[in-house]
C-alpha atoms as a PDB file:
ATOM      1  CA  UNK A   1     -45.974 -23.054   0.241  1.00  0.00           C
ATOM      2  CA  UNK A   2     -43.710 -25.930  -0.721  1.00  0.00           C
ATOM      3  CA  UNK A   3     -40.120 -26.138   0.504  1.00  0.00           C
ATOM      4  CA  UNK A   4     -38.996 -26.807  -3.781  1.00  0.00           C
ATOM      5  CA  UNK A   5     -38.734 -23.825  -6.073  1.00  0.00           C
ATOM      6  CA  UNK A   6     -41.736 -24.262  -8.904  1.00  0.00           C
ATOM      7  CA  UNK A   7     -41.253 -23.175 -12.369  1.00  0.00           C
ATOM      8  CA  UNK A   8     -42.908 -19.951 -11.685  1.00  0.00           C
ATOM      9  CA  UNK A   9     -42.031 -19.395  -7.737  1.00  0.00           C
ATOM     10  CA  UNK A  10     -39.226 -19.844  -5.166  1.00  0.00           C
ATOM     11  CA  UNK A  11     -39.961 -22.202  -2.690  1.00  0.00           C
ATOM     12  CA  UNK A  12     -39.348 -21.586   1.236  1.00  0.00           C
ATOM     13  CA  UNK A  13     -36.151 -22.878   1.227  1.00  0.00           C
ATOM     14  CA  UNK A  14     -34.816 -20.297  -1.749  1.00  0.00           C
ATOM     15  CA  UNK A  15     -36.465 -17.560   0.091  1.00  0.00           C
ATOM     16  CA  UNK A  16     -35.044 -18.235   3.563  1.00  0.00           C
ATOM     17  CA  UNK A  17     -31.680 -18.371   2.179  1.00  0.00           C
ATOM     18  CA  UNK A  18     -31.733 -15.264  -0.186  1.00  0.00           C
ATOM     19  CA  UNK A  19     -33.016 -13.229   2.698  1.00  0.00           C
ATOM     20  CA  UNK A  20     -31.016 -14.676   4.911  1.00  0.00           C
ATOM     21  CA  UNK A  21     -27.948 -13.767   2.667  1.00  0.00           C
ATOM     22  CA  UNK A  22     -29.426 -10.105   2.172  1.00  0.00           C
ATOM     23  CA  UNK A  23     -29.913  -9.371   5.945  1.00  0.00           C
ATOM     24  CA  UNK A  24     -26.114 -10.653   6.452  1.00  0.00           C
ATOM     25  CA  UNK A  25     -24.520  -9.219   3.374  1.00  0.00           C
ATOM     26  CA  UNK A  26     -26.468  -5.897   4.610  1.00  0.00           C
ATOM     27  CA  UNK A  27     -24.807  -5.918   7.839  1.00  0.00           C
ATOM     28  CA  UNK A  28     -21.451  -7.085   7.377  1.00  0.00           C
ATOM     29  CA  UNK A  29     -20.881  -4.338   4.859  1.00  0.00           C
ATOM     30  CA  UNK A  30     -22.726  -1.802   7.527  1.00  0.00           C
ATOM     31  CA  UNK A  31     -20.312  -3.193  10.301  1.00  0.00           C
ATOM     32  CA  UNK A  32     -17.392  -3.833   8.310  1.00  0.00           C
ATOM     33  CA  UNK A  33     -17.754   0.610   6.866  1.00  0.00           C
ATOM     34  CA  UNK A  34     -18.179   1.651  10.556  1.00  0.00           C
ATOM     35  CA  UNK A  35     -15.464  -1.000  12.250  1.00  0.00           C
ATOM     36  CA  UNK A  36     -12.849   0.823   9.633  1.00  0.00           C
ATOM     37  CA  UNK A  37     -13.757   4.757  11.245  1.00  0.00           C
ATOM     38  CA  UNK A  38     -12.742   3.291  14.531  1.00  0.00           C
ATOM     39  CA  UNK A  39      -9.322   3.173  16.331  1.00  0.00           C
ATOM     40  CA  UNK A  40      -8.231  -0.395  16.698  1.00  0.00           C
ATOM     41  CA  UNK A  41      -7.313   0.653  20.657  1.00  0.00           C
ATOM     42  CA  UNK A  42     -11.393   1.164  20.994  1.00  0.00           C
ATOM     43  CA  UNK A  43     -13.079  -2.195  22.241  1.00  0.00           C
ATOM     44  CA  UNK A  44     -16.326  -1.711  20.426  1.00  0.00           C
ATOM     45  CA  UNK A  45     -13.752  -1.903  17.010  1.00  0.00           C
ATOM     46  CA  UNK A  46     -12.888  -5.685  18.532  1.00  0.00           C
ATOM     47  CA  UNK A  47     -16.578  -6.478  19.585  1.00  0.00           C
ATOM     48  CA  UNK A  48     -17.676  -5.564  16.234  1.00  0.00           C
ATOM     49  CA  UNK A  49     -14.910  -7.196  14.429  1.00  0.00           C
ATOM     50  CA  UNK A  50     -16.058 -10.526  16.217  1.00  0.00           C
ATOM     51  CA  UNK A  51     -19.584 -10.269  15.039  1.00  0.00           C
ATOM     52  CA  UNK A  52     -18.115  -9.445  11.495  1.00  0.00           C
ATOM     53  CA  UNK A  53     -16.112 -12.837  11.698  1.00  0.00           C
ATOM     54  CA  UNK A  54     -18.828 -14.896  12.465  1.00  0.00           C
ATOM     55  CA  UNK A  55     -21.271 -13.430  10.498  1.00  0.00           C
ATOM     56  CA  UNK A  56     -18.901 -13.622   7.303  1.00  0.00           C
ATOM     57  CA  UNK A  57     -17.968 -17.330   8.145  1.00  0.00           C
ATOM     58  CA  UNK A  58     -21.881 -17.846   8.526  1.00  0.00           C
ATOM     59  CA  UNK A  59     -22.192 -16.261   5.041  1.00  0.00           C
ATOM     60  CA  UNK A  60     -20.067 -18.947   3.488  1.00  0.00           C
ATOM     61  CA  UNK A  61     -21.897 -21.522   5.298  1.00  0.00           C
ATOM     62  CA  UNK A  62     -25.069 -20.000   3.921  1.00  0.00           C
ATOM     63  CA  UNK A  63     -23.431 -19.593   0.033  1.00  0.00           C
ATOM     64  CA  UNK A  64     -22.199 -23.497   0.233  1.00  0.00           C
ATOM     65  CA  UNK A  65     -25.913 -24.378   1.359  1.00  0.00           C
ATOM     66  CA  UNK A  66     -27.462 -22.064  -1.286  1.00  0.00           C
ATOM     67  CA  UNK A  67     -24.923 -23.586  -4.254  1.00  0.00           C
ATOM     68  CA  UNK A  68     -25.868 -27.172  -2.911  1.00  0.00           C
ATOM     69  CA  UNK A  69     -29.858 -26.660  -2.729  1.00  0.00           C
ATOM     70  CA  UNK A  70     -29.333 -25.180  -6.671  1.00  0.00           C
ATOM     71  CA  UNK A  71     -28.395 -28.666  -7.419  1.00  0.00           C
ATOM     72  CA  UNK A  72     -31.775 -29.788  -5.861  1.00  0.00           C
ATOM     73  CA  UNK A  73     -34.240 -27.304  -6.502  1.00  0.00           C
ATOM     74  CA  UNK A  74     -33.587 -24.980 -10.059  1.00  0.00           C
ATOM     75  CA  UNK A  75     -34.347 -21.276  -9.464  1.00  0.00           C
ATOM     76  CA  UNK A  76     -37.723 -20.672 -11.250  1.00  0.00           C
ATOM     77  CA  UNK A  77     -37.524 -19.523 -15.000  1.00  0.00           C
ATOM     78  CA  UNK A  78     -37.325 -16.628 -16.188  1.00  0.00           C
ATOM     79  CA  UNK A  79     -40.740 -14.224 -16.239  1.00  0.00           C
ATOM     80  CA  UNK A  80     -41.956 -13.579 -19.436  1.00  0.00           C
ATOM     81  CA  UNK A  81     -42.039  -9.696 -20.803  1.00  0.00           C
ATOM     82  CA  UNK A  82     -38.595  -9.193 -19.835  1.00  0.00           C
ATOM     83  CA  UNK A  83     -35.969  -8.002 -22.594  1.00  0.00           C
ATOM     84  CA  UNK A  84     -33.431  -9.369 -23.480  1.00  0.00           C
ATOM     85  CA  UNK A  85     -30.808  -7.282 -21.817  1.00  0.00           C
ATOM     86  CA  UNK A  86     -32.587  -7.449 -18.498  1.00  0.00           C
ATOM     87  CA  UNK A  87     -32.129 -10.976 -18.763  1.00  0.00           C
ATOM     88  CA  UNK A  88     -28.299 -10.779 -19.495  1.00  0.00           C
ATOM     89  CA  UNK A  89     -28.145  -8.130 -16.387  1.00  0.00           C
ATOM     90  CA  UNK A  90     -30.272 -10.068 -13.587  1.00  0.00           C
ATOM     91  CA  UNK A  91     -27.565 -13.560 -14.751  1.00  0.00           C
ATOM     92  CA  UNK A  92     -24.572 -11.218 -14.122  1.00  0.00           C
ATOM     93  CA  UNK A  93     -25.817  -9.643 -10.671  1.00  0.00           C
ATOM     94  CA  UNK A  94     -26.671 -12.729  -9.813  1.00  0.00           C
ATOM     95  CA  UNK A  95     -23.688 -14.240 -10.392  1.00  0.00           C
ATOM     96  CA  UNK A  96     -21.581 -11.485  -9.241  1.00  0.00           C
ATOM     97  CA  UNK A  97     -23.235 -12.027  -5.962  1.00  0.00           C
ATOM     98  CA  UNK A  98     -22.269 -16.241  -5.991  1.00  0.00           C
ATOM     99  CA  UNK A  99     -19.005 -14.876  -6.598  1.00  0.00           C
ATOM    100  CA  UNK A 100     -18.464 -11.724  -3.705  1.00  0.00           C
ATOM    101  CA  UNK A 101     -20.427 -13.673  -1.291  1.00  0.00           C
ATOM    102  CA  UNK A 102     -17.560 -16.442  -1.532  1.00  0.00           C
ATOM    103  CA  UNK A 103     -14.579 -14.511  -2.388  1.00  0.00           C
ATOM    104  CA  UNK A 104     -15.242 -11.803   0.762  1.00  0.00           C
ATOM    105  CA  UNK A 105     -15.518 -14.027   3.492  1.00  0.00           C
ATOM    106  CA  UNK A 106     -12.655 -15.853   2.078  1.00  0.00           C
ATOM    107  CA  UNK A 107     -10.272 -13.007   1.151  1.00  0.00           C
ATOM    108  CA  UNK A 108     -11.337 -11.488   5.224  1.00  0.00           C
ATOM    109  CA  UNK A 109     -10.639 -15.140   6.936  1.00  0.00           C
ATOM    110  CA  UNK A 110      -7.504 -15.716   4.929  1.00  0.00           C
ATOM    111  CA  UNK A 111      -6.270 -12.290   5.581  1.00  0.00           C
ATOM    112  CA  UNK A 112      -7.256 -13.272   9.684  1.00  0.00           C
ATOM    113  CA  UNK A 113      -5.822 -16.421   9.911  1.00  0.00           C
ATOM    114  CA  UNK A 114      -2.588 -15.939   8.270  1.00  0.00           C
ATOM    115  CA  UNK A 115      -1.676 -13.369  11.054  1.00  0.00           C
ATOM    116  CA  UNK A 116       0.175 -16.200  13.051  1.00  0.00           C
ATOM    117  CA  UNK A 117      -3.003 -16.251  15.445  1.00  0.00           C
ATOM    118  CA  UNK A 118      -6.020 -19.006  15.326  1.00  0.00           C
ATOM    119  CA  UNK A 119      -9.542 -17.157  15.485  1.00  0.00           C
ATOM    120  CA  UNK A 120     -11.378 -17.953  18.455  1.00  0.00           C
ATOM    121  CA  UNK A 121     -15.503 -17.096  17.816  1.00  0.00           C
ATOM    122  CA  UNK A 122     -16.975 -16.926  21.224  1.00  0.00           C
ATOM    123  CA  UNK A 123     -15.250 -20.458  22.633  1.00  0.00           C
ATOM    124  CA  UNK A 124     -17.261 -22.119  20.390  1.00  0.00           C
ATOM    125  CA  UNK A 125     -14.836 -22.790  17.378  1.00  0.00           C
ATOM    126  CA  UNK A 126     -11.504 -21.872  16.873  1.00  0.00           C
ATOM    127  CA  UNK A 127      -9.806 -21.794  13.257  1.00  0.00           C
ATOM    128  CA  UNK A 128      -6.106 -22.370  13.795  1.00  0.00           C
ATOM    129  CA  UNK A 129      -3.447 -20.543  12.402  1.00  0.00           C
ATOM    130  CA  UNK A 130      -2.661 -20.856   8.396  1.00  0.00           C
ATOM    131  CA  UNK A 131       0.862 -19.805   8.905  1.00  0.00           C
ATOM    132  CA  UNK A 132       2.107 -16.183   7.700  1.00  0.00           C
ATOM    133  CA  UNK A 133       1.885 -14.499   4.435  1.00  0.00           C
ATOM    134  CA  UNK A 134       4.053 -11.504   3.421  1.00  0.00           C
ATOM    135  CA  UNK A 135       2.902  -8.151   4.217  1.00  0.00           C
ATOM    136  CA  UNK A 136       2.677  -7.518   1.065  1.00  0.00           C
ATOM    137  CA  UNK A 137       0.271 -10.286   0.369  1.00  0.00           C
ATOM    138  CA  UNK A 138      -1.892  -9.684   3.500  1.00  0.00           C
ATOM    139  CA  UNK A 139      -2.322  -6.109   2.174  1.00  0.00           C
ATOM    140  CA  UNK A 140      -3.340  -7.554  -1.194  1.00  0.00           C
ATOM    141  CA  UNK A 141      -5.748  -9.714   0.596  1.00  0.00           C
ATOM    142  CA  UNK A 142      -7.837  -6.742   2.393  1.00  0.00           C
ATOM    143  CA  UNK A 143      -8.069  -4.663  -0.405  1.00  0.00           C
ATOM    144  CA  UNK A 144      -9.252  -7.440  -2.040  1.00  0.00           C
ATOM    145  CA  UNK A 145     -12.013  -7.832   0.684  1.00  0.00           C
ATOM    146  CA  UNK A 146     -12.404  -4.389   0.952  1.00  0.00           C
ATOM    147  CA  UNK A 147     -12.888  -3.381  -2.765  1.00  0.00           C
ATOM    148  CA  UNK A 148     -15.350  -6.120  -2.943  1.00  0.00           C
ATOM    149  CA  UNK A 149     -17.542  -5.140  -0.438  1.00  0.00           C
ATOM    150  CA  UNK A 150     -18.066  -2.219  -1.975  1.00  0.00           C
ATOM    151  CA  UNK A 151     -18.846  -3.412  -5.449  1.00  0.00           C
ATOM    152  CA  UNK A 152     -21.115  -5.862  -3.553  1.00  0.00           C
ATOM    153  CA  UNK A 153     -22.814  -2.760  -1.825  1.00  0.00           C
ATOM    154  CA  UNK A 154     -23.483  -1.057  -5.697  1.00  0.00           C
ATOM    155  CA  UNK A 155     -25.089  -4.253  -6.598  1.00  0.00           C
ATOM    156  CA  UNK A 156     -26.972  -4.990  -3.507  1.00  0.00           C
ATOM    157  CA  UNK A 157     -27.898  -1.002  -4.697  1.00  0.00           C
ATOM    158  CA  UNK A 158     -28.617  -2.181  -7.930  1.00  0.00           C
ATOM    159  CA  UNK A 159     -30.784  -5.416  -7.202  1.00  0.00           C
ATOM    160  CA  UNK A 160     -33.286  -3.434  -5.420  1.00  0.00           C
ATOM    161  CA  UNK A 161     -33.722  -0.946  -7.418  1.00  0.00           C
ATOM    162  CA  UNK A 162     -34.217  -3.595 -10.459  1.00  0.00           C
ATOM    163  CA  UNK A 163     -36.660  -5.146  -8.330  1.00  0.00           C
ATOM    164  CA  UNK A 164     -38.679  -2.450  -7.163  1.00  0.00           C
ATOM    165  CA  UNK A 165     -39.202  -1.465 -10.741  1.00  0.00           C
ATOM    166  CA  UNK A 166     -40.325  -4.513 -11.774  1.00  0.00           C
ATOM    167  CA  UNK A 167     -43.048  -4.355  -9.118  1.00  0.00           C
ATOM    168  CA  UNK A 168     -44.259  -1.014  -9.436  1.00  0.00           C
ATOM    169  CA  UNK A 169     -43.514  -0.177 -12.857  1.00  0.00           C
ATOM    170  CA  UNK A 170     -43.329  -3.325 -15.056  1.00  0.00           C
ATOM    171  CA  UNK A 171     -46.374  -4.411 -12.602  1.00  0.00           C
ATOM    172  CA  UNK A 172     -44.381  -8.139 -12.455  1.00  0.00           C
ATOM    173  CA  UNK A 173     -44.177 -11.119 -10.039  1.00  0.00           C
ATOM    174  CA  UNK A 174     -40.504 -10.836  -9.945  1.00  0.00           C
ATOM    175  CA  UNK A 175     -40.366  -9.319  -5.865  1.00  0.00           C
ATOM    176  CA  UNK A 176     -43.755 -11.579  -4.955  1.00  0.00           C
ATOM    177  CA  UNK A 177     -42.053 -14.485  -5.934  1.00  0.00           C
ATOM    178  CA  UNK A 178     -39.388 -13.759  -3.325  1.00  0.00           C
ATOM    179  CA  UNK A 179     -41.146 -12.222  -0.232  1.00  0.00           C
ATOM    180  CA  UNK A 180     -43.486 -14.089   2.198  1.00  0.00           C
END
């Protein structure tokens, strides 16, 4: 398998990071919907809402070095057989995702660190205060964050259901090329 995405196939690379991205995307929304049922006076709401830092700051490590490997290695083209509209549909999800997987880790961090606290993950970084926003701004922020996530779950939703017809209706490579 080479590491470079071919004209017809992602390469390792691609796949590592898209899965890497689903599995986190997967859970932070998971976490993030059960974190919100919980009383903020019950510690497994602040254990969980540690993990949901630090995976959403890993997520826009993992967007950065997705955006910056594009630049190297071209997502395959297209497959042939696919209409038009699909075609418009898969470039919209697609960038839809680019955009939630930046905009929700930065709309939850900026809503975090503007709370006149730094953010301490596990002693091993901290990310110092940004000063204070209105409450009316913070608000803004996690609704923001929230409302995404949830449009990012309904395409998440939507991605696999394109690709599972693809592979067991339209009988295409489209999943192959981005498993194992």
């Amino acid at each position: 398998m080479n590491f470079r995405n071919a004209s017809d196939e992602y390469g390792l690379i691609s796949k590592l990071l898209h899965w890497l991205l689903a599995v986190a995307m997967i859970g932070l929304i998971a976490i993030g919907w059960y974190m919100t049922r919980l009383s903020d006076e019950d510690i497994l709401y602040w254990r969980l809402l540690d993990i949901h830092e630090t995976l959403g700051l890993g997520v826009l490590l993992v967007v950065g070095m997705k955006a910056a490997w594009l630049t190297i290695s071209p997502n395959p083209r297209q497959l042939a057989g696919l209409m038009p509209w699909e075609i418009r549909a898969a470039r919209a999800v697609h960038a839809s995702f680019v955009i939630a997987m930046a905009a929700i880790p930065l709309t939850g961090l900026l809503f975090v660190a503007t709370n006149g606290e730094s953010i301490n993950l596990y002693d091993l970084i901290t990310i110092p205060d940004m000063g204070h926003l209105s409450k009316g701004v913070r608000t803004g922020l996690i609704n923001v964050h929230y409302y995404l996530s949830y449009g990012c779950a309904i395409l998440i939703m939507l991605h696999i259901a394109a690709a599972l017809k693809h592979h067991f209706f339209d009988l295409n490579n489209s999943l192959r090329r981005i498993t194992f």
